[in-house]
N, C-alpha and C. Protein backbone atom coordinates (compact mmCIF):
# COMPACT_ATOMS: atom_id res chain seq x y z
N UNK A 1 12.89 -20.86 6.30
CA UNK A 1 11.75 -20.77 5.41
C UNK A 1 11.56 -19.30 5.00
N UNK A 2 10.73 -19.01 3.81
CA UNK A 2 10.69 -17.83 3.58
C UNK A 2 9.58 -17.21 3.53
N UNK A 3 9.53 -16.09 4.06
CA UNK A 3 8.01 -15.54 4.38
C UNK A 3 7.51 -14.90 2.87
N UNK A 4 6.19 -15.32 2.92
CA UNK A 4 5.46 -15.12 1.81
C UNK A 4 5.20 -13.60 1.82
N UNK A 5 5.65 -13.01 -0.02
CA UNK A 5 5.57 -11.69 0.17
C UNK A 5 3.67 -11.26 0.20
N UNK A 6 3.25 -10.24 0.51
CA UNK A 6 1.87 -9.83 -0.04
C UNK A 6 1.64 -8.76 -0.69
N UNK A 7 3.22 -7.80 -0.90
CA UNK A 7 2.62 -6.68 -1.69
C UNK A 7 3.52 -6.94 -3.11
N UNK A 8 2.84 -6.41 -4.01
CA UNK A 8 3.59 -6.44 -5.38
C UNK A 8 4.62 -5.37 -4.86
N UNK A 9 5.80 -5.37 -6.43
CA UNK A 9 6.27 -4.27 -5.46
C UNK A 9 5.40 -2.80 -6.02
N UNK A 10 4.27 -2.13 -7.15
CA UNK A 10 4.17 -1.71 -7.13
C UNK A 10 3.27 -0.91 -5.71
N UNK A 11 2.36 -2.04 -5.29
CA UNK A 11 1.81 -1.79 -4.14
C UNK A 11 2.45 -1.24 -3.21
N UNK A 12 3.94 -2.23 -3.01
CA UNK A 12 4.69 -1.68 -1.93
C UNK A 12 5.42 -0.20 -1.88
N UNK A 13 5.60 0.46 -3.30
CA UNK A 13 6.36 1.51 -2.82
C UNK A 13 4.61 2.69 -2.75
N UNK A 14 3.30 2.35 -3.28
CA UNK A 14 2.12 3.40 -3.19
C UNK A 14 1.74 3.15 -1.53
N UNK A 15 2.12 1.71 -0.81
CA UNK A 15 2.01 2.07 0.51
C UNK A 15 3.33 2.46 1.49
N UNK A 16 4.57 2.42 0.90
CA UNK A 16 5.77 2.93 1.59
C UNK A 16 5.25 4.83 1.51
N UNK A 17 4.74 5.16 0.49
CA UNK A 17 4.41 6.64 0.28
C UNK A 17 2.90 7.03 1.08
N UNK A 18 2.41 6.31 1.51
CA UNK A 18 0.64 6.33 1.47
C UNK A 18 1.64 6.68 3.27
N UNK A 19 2.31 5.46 4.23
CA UNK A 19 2.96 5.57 5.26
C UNK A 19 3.15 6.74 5.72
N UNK A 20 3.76 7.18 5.09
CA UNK A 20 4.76 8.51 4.98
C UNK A 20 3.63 9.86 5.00
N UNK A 21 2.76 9.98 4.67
CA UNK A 21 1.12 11.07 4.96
C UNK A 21 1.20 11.42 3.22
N UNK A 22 1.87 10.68 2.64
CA UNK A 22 1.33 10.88 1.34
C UNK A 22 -0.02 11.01 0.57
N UNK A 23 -0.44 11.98 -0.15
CA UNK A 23 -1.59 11.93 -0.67
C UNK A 23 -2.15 11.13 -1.50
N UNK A 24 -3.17 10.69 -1.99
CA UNK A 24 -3.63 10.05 -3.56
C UNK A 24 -2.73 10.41 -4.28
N UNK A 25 -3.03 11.61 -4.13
CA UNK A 25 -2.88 12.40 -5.67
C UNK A 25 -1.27 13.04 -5.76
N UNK A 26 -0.46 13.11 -4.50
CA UNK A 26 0.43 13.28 -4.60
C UNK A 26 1.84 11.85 -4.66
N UNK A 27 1.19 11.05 -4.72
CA UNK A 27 1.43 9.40 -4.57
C UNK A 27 1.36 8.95 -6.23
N UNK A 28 0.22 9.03 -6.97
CA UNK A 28 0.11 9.22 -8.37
C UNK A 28 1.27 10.42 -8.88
N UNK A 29 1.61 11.53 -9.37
CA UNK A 29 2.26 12.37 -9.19
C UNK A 29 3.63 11.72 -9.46
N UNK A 30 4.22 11.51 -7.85
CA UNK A 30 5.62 11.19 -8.04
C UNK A 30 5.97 9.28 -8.59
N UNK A 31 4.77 8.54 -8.67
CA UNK A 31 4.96 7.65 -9.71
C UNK A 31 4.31 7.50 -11.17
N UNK A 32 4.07 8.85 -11.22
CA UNK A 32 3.90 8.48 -12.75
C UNK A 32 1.98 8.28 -13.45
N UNK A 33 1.75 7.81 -12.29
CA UNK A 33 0.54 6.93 -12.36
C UNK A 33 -0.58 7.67 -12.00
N UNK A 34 -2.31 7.41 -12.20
CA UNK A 34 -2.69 7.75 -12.40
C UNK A 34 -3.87 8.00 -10.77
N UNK A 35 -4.37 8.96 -10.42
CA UNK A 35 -5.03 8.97 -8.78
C UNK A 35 -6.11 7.33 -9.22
N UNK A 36 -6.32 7.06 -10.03
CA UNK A 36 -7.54 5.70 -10.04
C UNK A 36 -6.44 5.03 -9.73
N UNK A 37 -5.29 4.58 -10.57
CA UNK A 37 -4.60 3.69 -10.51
C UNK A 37 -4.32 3.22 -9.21
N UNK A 38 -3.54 4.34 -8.35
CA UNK A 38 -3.03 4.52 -6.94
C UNK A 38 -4.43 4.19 -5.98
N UNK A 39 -5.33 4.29 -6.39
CA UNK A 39 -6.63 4.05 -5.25
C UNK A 39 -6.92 2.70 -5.69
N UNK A 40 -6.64 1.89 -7.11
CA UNK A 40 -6.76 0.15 -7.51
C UNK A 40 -5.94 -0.22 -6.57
N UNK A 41 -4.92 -0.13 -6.29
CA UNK A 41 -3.64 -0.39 -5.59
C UNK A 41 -4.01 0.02 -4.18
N UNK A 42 -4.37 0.10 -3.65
CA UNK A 42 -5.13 0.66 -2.10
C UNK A 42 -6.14 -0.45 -2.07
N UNK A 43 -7.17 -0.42 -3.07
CA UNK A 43 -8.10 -1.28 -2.87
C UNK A 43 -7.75 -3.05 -2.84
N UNK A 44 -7.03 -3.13 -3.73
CA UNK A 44 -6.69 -4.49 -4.28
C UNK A 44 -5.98 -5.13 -3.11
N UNK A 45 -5.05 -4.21 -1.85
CA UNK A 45 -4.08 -4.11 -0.57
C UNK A 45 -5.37 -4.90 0.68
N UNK A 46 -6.04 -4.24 0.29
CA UNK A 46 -6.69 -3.76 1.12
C UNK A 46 -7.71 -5.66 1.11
N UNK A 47 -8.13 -5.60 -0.01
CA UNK A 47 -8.83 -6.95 -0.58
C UNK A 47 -8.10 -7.98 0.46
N UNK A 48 -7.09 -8.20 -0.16
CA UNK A 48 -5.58 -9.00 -0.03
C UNK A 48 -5.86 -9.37 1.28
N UNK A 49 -5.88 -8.26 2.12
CA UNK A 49 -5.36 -8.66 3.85
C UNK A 49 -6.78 -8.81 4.36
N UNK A 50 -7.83 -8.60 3.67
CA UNK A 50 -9.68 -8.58 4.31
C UNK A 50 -9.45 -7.67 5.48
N UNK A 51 -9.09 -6.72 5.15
CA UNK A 51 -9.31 -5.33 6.49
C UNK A 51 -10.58 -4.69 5.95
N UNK A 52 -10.52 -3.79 6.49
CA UNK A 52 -11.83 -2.82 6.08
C UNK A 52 -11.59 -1.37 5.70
N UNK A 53 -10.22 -0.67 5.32
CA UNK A 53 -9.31 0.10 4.83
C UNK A 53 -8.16 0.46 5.55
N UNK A 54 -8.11 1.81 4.55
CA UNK A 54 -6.18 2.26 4.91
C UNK A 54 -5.48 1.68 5.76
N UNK A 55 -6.16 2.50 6.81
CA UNK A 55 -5.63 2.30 8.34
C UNK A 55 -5.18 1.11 8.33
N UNK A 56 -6.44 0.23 8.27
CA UNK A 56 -5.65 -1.20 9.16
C UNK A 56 -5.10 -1.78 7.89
N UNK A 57 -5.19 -1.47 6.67
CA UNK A 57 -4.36 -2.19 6.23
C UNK A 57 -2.92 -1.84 6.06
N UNK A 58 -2.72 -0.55 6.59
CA UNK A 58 -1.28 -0.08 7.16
C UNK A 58 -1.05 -1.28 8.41
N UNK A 59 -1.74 -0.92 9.54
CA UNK A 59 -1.46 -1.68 10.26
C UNK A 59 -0.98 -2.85 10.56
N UNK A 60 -1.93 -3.50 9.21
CA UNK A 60 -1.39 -5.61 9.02
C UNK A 60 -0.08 -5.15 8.74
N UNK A 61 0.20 -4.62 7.49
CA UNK A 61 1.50 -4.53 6.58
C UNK A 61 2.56 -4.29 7.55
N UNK A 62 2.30 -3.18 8.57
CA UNK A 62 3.53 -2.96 9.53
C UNK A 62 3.39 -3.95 10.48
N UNK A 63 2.69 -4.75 10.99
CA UNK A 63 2.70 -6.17 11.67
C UNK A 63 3.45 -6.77 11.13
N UNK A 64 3.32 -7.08 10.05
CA UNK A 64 4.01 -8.21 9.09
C UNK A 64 5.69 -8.28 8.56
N UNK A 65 5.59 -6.65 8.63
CA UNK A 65 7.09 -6.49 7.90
C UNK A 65 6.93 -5.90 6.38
N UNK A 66 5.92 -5.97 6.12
CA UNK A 66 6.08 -5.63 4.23
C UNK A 66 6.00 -4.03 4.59
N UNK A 67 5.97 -3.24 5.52
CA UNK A 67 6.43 -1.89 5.12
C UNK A 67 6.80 -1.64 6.16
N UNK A 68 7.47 -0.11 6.35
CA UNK A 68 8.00 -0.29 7.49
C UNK A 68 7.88 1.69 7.84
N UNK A 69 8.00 2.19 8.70
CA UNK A 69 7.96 3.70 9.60
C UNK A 69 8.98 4.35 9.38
């Protein structure tokens, strides 16, 4: 069976970078995109898994497999 994805992939590479001690604003930056954009994409992550921010929603994601250390 196949495990259901939960991050788009844009989500996935603003939290593969967010992982990594990436900034907002340096996360916006090297994709192009805009610091609101990159914080929609945090928030919308964040929605998704019903955490209560970053942190744990790093945390689910590295539980899960959709990002990885």
């Amino acid at each position: 069976m196949l495990k259901r994805k939960i991050l788009t992939p844009r989500e996935k590479e603003v939290f593969d970078l967010l992982v990594n001690a990436k900034t907002t604003k340096e996360i916006a930056k090297k994709l192009k995109i805009s610091e609101k954009t990159v914080r929609n994409h945090i928030s919308n992550v964040i929605q998704k898994l019903g955490v209560k921010g970053r942190s744990s929603a790093i945390v689910e994601l590295l539980k899960s497999r959709e990002i990885s250390l």
